[in-house]
C-alpha atoms as a PDB file:
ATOM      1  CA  UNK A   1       0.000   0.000   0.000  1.00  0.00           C
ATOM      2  CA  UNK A   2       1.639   3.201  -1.093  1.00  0.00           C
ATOM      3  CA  UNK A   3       0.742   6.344   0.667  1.00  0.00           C
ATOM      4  CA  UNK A   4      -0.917   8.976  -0.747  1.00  0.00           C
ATOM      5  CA  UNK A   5      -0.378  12.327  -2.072  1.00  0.00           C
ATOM      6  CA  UNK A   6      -2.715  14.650  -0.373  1.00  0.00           C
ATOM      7  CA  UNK A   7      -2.864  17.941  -1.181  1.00  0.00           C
ATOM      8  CA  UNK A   8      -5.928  21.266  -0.208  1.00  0.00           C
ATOM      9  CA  UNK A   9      -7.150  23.564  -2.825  1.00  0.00           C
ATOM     10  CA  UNK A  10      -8.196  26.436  -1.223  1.00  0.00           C
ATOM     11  CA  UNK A  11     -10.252  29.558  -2.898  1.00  0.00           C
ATOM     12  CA  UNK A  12     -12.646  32.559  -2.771  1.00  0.00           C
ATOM     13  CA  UNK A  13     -16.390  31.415  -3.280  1.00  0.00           C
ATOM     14  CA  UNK A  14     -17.170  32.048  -6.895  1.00  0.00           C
ATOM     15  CA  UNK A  15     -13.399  32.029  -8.355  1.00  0.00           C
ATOM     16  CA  UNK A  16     -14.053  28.584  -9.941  1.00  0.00           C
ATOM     17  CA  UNK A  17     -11.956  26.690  -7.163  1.00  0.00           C
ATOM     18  CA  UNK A  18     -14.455  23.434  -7.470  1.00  0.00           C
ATOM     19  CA  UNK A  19     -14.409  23.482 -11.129  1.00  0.00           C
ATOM     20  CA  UNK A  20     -10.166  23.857 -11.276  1.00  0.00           C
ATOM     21  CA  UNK A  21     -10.224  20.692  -8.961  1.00  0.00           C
ATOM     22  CA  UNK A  22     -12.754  18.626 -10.080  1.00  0.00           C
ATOM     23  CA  UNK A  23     -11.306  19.155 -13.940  1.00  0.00           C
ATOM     24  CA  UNK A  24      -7.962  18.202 -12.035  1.00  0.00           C
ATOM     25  CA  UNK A  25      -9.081  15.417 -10.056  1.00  0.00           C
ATOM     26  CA  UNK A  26     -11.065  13.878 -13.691  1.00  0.00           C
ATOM     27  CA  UNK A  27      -7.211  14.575 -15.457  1.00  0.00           C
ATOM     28  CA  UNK A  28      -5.434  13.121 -12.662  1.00  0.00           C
ATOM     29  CA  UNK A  29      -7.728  10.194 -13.211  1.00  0.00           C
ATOM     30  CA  UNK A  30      -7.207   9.617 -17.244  1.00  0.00           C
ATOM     31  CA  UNK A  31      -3.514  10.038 -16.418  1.00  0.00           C
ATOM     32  CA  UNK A  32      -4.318   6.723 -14.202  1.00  0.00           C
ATOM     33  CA  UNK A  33      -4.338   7.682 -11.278  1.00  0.00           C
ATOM     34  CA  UNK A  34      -7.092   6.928  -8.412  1.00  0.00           C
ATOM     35  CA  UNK A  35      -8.083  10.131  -7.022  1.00  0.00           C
ATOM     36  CA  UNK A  36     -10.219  10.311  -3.807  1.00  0.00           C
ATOM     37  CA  UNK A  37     -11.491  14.073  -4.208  1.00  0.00           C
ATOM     38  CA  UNK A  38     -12.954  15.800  -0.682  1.00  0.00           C
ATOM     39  CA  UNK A  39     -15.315  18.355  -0.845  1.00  0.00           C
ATOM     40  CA  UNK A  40     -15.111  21.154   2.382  1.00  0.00           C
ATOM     41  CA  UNK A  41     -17.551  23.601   1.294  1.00  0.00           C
ATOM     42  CA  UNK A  42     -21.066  23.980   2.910  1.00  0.00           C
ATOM     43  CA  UNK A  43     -22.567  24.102  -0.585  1.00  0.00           C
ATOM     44  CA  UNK A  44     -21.834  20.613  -1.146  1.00  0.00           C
ATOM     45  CA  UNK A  45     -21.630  21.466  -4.632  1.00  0.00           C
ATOM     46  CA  UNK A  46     -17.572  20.167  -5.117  1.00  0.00           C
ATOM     47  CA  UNK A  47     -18.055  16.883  -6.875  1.00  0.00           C
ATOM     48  CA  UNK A  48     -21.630  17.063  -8.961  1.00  0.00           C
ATOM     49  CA  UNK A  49     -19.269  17.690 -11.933  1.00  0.00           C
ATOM     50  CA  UNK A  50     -17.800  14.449 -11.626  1.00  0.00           C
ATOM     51  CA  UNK A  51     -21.525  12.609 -10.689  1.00  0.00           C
ATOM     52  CA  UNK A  52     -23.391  13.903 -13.799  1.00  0.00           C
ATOM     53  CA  UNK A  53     -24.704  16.630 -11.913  1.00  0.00           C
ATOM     54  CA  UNK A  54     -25.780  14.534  -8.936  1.00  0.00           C
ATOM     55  CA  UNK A  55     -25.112  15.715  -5.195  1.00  0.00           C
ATOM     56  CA  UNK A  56     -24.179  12.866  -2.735  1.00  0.00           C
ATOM     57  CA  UNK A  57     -25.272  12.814   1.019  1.00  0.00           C
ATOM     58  CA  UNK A  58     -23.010  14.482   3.026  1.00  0.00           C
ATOM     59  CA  UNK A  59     -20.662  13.459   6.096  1.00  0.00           C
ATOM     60  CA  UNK A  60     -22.848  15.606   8.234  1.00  0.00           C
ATOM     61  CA  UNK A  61     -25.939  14.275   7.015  1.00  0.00           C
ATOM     62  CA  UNK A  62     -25.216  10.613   7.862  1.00  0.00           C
ATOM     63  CA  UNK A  63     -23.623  11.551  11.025  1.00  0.00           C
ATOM     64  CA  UNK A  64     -26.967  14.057  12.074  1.00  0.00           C
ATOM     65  CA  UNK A  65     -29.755  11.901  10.549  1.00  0.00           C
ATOM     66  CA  UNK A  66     -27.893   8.474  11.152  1.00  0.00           C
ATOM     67  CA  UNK A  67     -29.292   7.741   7.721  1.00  0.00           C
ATOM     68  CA  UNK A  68     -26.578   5.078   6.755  1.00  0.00           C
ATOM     69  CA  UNK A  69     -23.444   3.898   8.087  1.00  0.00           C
ATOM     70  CA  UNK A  70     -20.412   5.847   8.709  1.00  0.00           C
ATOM     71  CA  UNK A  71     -18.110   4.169   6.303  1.00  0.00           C
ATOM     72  CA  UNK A  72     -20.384   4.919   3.565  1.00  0.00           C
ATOM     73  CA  UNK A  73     -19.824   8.078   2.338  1.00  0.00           C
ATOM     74  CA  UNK A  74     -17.801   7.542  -0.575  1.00  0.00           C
ATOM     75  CA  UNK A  75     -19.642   7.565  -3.914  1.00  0.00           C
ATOM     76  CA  UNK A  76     -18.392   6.520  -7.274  1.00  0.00           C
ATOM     77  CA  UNK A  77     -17.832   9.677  -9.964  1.00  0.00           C
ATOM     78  CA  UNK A  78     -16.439  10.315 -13.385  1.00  0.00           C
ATOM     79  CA  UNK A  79     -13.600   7.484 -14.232  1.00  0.00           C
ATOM     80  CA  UNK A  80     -14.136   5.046 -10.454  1.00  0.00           C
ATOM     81  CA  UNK A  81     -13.256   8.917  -8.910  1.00  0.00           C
ATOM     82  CA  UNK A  82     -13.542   8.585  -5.117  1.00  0.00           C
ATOM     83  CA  UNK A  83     -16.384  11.528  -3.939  1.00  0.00           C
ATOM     84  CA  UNK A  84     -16.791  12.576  -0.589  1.00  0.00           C
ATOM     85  CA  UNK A  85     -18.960  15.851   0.824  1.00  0.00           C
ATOM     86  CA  UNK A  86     -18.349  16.875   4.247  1.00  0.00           C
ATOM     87  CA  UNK A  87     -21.030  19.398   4.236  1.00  0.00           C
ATOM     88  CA  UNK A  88     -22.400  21.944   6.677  1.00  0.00           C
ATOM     89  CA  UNK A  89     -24.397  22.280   9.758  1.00  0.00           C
ATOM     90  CA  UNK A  90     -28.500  22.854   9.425  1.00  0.00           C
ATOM     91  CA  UNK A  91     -29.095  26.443   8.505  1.00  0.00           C
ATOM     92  CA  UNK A  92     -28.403  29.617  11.608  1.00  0.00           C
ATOM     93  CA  UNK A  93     -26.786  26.219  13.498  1.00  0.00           C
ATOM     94  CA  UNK A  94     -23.333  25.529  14.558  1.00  0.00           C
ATOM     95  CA  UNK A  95     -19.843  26.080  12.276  1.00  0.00           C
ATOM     96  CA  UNK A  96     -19.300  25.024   8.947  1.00  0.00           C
ATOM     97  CA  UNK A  97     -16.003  23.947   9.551  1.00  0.00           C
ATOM     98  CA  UNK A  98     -17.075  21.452  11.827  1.00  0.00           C
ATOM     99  CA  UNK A  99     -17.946  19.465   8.776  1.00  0.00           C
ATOM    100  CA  UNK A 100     -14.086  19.501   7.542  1.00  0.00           C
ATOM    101  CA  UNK A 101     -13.364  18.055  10.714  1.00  0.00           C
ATOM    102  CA  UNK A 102     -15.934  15.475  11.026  1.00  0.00           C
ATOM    103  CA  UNK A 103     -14.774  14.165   7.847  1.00  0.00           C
ATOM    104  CA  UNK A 104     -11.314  14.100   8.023  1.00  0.00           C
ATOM    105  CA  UNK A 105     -11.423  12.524  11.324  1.00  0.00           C
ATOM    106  CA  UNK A 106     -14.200   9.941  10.080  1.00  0.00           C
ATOM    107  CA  UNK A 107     -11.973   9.044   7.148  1.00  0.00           C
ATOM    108  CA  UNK A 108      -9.179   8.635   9.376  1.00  0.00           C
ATOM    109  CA  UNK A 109     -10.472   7.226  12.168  1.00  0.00           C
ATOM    110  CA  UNK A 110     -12.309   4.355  10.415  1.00  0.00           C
ATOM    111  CA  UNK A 111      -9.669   3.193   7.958  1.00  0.00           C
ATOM    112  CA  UNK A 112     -11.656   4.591   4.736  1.00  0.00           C
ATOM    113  CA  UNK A 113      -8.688   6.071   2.966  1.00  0.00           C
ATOM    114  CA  UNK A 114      -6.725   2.647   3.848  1.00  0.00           C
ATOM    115  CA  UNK A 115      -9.532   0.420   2.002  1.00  0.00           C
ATOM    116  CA  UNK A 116      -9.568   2.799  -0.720  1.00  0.00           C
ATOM    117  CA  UNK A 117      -5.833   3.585  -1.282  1.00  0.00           C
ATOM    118  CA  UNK A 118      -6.287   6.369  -3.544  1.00  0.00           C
ATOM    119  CA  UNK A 119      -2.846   7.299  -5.161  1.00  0.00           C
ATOM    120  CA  UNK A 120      -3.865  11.438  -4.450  1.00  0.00           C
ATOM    121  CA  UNK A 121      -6.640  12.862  -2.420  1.00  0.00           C
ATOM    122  CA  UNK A 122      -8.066  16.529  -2.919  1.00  0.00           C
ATOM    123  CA  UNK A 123      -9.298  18.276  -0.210  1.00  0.00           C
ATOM    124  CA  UNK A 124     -11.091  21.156  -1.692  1.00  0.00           C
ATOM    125  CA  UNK A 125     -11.951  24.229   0.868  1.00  0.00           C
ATOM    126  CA  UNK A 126     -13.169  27.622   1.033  1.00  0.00           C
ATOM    127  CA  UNK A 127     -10.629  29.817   1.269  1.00  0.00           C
ATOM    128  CA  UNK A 128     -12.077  33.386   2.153  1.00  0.00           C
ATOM    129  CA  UNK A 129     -13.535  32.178   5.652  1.00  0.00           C
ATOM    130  CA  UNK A 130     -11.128  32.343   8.416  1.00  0.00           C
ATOM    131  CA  UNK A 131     -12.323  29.601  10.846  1.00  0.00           C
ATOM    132  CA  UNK A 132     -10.504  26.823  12.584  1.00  0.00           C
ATOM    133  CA  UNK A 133     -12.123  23.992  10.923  1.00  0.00           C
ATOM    134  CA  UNK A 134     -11.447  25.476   7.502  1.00  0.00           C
ATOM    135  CA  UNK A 135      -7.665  25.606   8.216  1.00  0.00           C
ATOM    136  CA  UNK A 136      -7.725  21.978   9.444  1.00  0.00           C
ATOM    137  CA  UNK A 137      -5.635  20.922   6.598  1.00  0.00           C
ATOM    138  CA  UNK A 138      -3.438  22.999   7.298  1.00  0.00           C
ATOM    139  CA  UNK A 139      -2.705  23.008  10.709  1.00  0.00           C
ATOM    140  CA  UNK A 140      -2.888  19.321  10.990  1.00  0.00           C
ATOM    141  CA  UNK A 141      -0.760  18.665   8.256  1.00  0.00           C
ATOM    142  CA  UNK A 142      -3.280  16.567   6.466  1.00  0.00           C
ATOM    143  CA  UNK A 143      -2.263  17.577   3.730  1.00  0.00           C
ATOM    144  CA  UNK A 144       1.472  18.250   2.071  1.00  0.00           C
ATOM    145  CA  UNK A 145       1.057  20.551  -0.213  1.00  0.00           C
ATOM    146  CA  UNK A 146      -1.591  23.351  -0.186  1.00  0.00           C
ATOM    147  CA  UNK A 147      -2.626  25.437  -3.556  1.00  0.00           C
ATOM    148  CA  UNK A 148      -4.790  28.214  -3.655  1.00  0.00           C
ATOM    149  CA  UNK A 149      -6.646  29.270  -7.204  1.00  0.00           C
ATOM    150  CA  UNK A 150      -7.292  32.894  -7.994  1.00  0.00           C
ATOM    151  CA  UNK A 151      -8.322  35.635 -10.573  1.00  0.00           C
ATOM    152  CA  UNK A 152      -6.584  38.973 -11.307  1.00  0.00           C
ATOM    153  CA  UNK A 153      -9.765  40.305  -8.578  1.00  0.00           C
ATOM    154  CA  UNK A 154      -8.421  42.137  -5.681  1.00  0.00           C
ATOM    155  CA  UNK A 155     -10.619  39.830  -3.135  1.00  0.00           C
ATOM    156  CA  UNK A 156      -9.604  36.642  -4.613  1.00  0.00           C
ATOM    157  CA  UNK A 157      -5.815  38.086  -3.976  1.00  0.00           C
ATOM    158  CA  UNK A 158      -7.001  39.186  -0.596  1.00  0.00           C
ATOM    159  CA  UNK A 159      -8.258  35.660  -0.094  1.00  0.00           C
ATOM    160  CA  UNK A 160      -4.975  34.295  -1.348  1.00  0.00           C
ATOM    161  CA  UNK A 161      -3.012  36.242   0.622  1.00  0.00           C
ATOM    162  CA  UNK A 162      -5.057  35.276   3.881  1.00  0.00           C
ATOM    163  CA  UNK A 163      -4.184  31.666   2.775  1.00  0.00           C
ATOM    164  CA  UNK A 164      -0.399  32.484   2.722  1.00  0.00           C
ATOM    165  CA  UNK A 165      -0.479  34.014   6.654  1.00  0.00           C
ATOM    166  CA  UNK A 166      -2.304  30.588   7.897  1.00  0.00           C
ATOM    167  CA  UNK A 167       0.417  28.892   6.335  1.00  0.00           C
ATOM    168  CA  UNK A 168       3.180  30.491   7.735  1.00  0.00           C
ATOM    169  CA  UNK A 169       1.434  30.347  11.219  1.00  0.00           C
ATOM    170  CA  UNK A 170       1.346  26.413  11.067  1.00  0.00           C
ATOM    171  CA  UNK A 171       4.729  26.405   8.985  1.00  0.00           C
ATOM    172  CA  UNK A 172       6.899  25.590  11.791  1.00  0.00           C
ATOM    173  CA  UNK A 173       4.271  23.139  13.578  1.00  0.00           C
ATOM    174  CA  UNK A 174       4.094  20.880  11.057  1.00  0.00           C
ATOM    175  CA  UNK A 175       1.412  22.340   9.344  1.00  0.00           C
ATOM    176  CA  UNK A 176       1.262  21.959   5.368  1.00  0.00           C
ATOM    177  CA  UNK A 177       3.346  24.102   3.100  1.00  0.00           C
ATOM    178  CA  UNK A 178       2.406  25.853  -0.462  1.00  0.00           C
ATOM    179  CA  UNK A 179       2.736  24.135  -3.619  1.00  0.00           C
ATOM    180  CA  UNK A 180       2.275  27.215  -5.197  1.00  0.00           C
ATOM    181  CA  UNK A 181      -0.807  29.110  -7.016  1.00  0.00           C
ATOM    182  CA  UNK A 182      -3.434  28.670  -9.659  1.00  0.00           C
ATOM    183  CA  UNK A 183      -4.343  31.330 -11.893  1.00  0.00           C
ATOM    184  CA  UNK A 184      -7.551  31.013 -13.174  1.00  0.00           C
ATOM    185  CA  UNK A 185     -10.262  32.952 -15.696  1.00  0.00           C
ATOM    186  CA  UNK A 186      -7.341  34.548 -17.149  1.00  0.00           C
ATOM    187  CA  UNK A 187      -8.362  36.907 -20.312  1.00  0.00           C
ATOM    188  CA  UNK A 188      -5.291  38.826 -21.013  1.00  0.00           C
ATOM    189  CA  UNK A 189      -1.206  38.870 -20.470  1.00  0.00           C
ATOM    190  CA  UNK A 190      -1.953  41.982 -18.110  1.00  0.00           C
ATOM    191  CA  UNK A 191      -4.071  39.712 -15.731  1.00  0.00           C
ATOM    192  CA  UNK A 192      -1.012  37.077 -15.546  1.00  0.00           C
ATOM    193  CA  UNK A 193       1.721  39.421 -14.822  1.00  0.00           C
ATOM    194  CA  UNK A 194      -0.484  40.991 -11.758  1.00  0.00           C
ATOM    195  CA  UNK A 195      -0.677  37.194 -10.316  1.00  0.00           C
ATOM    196  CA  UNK A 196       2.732  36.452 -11.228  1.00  0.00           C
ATOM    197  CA  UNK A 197       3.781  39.686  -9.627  1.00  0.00           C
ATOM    198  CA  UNK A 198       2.115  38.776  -6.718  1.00  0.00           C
ATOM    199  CA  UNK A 199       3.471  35.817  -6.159  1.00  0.00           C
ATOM    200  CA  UNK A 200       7.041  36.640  -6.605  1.00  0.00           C
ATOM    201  CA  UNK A 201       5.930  39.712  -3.906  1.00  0.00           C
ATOM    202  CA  UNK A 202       5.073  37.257  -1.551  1.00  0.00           C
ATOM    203  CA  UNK A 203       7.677  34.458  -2.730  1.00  0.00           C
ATOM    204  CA  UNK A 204       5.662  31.874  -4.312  1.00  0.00           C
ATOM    205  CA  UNK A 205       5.208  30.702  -7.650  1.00  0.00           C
ATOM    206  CA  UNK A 206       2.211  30.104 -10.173  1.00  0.00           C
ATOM    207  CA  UNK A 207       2.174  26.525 -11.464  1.00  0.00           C
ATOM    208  CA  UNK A 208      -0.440  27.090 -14.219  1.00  0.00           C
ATOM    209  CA  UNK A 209      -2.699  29.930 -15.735  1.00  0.00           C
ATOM    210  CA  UNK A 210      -6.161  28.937 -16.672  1.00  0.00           C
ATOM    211  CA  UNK A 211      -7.925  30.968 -19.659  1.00  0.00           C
ATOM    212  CA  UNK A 212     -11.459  31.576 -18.727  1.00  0.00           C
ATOM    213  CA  UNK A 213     -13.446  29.926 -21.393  1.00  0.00           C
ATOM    214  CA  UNK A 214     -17.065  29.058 -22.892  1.00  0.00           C
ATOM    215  CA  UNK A 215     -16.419  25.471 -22.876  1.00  0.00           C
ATOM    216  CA  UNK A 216     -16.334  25.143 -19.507  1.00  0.00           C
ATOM    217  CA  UNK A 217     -19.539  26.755 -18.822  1.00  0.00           C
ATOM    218  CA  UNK A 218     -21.164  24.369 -21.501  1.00  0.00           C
ATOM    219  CA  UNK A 219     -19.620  21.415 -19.764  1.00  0.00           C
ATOM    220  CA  UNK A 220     -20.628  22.656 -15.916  1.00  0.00           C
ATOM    221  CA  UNK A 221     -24.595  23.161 -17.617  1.00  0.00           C
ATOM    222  CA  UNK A 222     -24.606  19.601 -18.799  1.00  0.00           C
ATOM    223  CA  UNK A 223     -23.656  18.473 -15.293  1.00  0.00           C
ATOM    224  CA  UNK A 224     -19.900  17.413 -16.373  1.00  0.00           C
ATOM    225  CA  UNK A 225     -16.088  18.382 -16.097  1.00  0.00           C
ATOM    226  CA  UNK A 226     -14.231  20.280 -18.813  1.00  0.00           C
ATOM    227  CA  UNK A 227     -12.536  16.632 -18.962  1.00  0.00           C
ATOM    228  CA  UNK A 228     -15.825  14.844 -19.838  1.00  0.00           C
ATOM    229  CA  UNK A 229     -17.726  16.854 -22.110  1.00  0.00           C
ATOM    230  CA  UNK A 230     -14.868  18.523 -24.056  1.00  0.00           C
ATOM    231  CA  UNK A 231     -12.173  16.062 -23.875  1.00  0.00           C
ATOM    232  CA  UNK A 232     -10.710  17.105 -27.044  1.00  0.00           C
ATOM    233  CA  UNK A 233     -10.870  20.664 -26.510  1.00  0.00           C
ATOM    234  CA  UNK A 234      -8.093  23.270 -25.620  1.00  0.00           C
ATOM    235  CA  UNK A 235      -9.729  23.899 -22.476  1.00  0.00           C
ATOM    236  CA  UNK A 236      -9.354  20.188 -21.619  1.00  0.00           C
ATOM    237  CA  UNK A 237      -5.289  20.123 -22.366  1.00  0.00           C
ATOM    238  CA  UNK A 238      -4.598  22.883 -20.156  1.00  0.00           C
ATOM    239  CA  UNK A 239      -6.022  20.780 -17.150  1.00  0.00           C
ATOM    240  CA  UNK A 240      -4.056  17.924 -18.875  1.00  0.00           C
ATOM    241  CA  UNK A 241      -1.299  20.025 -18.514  1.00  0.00           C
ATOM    242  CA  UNK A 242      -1.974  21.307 -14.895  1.00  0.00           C
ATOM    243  CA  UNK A 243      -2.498  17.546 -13.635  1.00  0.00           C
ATOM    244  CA  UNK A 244       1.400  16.695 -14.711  1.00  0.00           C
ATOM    245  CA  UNK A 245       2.336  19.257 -13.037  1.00  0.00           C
ATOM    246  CA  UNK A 246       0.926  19.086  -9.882  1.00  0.00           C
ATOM    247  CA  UNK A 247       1.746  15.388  -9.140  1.00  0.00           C
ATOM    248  CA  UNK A 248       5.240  16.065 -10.256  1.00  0.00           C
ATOM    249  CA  UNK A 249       5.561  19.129  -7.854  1.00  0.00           C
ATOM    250  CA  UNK A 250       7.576  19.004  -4.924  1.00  0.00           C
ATOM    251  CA  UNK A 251       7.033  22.683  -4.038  1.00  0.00           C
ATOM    252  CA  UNK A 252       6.794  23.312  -0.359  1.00  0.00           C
ATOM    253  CA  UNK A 253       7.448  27.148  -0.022  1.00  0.00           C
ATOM    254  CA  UNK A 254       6.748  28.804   2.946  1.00  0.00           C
ATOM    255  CA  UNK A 255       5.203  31.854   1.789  1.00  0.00           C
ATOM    256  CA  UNK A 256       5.828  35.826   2.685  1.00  0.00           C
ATOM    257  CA  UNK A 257       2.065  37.334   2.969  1.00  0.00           C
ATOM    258  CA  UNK A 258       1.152  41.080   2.789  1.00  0.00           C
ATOM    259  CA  UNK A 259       0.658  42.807   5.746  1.00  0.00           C
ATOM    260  CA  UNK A 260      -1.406  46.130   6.938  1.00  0.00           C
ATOM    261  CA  UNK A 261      -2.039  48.234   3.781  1.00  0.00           C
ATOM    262  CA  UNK A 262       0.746  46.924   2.172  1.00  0.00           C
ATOM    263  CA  UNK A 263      -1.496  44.289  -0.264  1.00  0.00           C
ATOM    264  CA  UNK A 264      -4.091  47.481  -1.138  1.00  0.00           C
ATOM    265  CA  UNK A 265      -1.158  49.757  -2.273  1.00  0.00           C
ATOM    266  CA  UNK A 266       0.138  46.991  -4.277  1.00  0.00           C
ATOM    267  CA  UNK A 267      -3.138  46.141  -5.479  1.00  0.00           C
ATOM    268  CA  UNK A 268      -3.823  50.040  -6.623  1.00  0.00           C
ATOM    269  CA  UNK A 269      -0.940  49.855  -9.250  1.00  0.00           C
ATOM    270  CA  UNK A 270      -2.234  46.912 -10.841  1.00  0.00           C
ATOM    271  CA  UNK A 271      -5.303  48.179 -10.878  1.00  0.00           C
ATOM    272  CA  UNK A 272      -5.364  50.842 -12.511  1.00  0.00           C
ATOM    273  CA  UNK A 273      -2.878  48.847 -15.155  1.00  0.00           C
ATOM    274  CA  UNK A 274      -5.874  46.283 -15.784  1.00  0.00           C
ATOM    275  CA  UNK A 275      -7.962  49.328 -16.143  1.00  0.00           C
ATOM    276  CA  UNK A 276      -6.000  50.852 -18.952  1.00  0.00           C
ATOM    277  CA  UNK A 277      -5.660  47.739 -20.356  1.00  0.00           C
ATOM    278  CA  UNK A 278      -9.253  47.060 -20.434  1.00  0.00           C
ATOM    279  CA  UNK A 279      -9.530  50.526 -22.270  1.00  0.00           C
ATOM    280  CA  UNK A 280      -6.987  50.107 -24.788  1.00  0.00           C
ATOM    281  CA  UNK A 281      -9.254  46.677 -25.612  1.00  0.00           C
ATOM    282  CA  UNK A 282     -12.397  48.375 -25.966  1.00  0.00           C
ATOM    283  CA  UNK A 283     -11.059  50.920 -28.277  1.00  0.00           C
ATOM    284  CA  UNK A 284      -9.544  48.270 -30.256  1.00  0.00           C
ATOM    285  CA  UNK A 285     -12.188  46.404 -30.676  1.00  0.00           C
ATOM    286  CA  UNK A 286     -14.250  50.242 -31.865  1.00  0.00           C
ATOM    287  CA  UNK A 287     -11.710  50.765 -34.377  1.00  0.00           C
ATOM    288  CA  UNK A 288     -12.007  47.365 -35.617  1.00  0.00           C
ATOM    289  CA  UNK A 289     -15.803  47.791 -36.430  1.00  0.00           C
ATOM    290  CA  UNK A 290     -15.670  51.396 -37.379  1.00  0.00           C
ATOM    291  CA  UNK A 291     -15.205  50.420 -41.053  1.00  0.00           C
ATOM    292  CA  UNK A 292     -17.827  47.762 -41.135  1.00  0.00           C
END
């Protein structure tokens, strides 16, 4: 039994963190691997992608409404893909981190990961709520390598850099270390040199850039990964190309975050650079059709 490579994705709500890591955790899969993919979001929306659209009872669920039994939370997805939801406590009710926790203990505890023996899990959190549970990962050193996915936006950076001063609070207890930072929805060059600026600020290092594209909103309608429903499409290399490299990374930097107004000064450069760039694309794009 060899032991696995675990690693957390972490990410502002609404960057596309669950899409990046389900499209990675379907890749990792077609490259052969078995891939046991966690989902730590309240939403319980991380692995539909790789069930056809289909949500699976949560960790939370079967431990509240002792609907099943404990070891079986782990539901077949896209290519014999290990899914598990930890979910969240019942609406205005207790701390949605206590479902991390629950499940990483119960998968632990009972021997799950053993009988499975996935080659790589994916623990994939929200990363733009500072909470205990949330940080498990972390600060347990669950995982080896953390990543963290975000957009040229200044609160997915914010996020980001959050990200960087919980790991370099657990750094020297053990805690997991960053294997560096996804940039994703990319449109232009400008947009990758602000995240590639940031991380060399801050002394990390991007591992991939992901174009935002159509494709992957057809695929998430029909209920499926980029990897699935566009398996021949451009869209579909680049997380081809992102799977190599994360299970050949051995990154584990130990980050320098931002602090006080440091990141919003930063930020205001950049800015006001994507601003002009934006411009200078719009009036492009008039001049183009001004002879039509």
């Amino acid at each position: 039994m060899t032991k696995a490579k675990q690693i957390a994705i972490y990410g502002k709500g609404g960057i596309g963190k669950s899409t990046t890591t389900s499209n990675l955790s379907a890749a990792l899969s077609d490259l052969g691997y078995s891939v046991m993919q966690v989902g730590c979001d309240p939403k319980n929306d991380s692995t539909t992608t790789l069930r056809k659209g289909k949500t699976i009872p949560t960790v939370l669920d079967t431990i509240r409404n002792k609907t099943g039994k404990l070891d079986n939370i782990v539901y077949e997805g896209y290519n014999g893909i290990h899914c598990v939801e930890a979910g969240g406590p019942e609406p205005g009710v207790g701390c949605a981190g206590r479902g991390i926790i629950a499940a990483i203990e119960l998968l632990d505890s009972n021997g799950i990961i053993d009988d499975y023996d996935p080659d790589i899990i994916i623990y994939d959190v929200l990363g733009d709520v500072v909470c205990g549970g949330f940080a498990m990962p972390i600060r347990k050193g669950v995982a080896q390598q953390v990543y963290t996915v975000t957009s040229s936006d200044y609160m997915a950076i914010y996020a980001a850099n959050n990200l960087f001063k919980g790991i370099l609070k657990y750094s020297n207890k053990g805690g997991a270390l960053l294997g560096g930072v996804i940039g994703n929805s990319i449109k232009n060059s400008t947009q990758e040199a602000m995240i590639t600026d940031f991380t060399q600020q801050t002394d990390s290092e991007v591992i991939s850039f992901v174009p935002r594209s159509p494709t992957v909103t057809r695929c998430e309608l029909d209920g499926v990964t980029t990897i699935e429903g566009a398996p021949d499409s451009a869209q579909a290399d680049v997380y081809r190309e992102l799977a190599e490299r994360v299970i050949k990374n051995e990154n584990k930097l130990k980050p320098r975050p931002f602090y006080g107004d440091d990141l919003s000064e930063w930020a205001s450069v950049w800015i006001n650079k994507l601003l002009l760039n934006e411009k200078v694309e719009r009036d492009n794009i008039q001049a183009d059709g001004s002879g039509i």
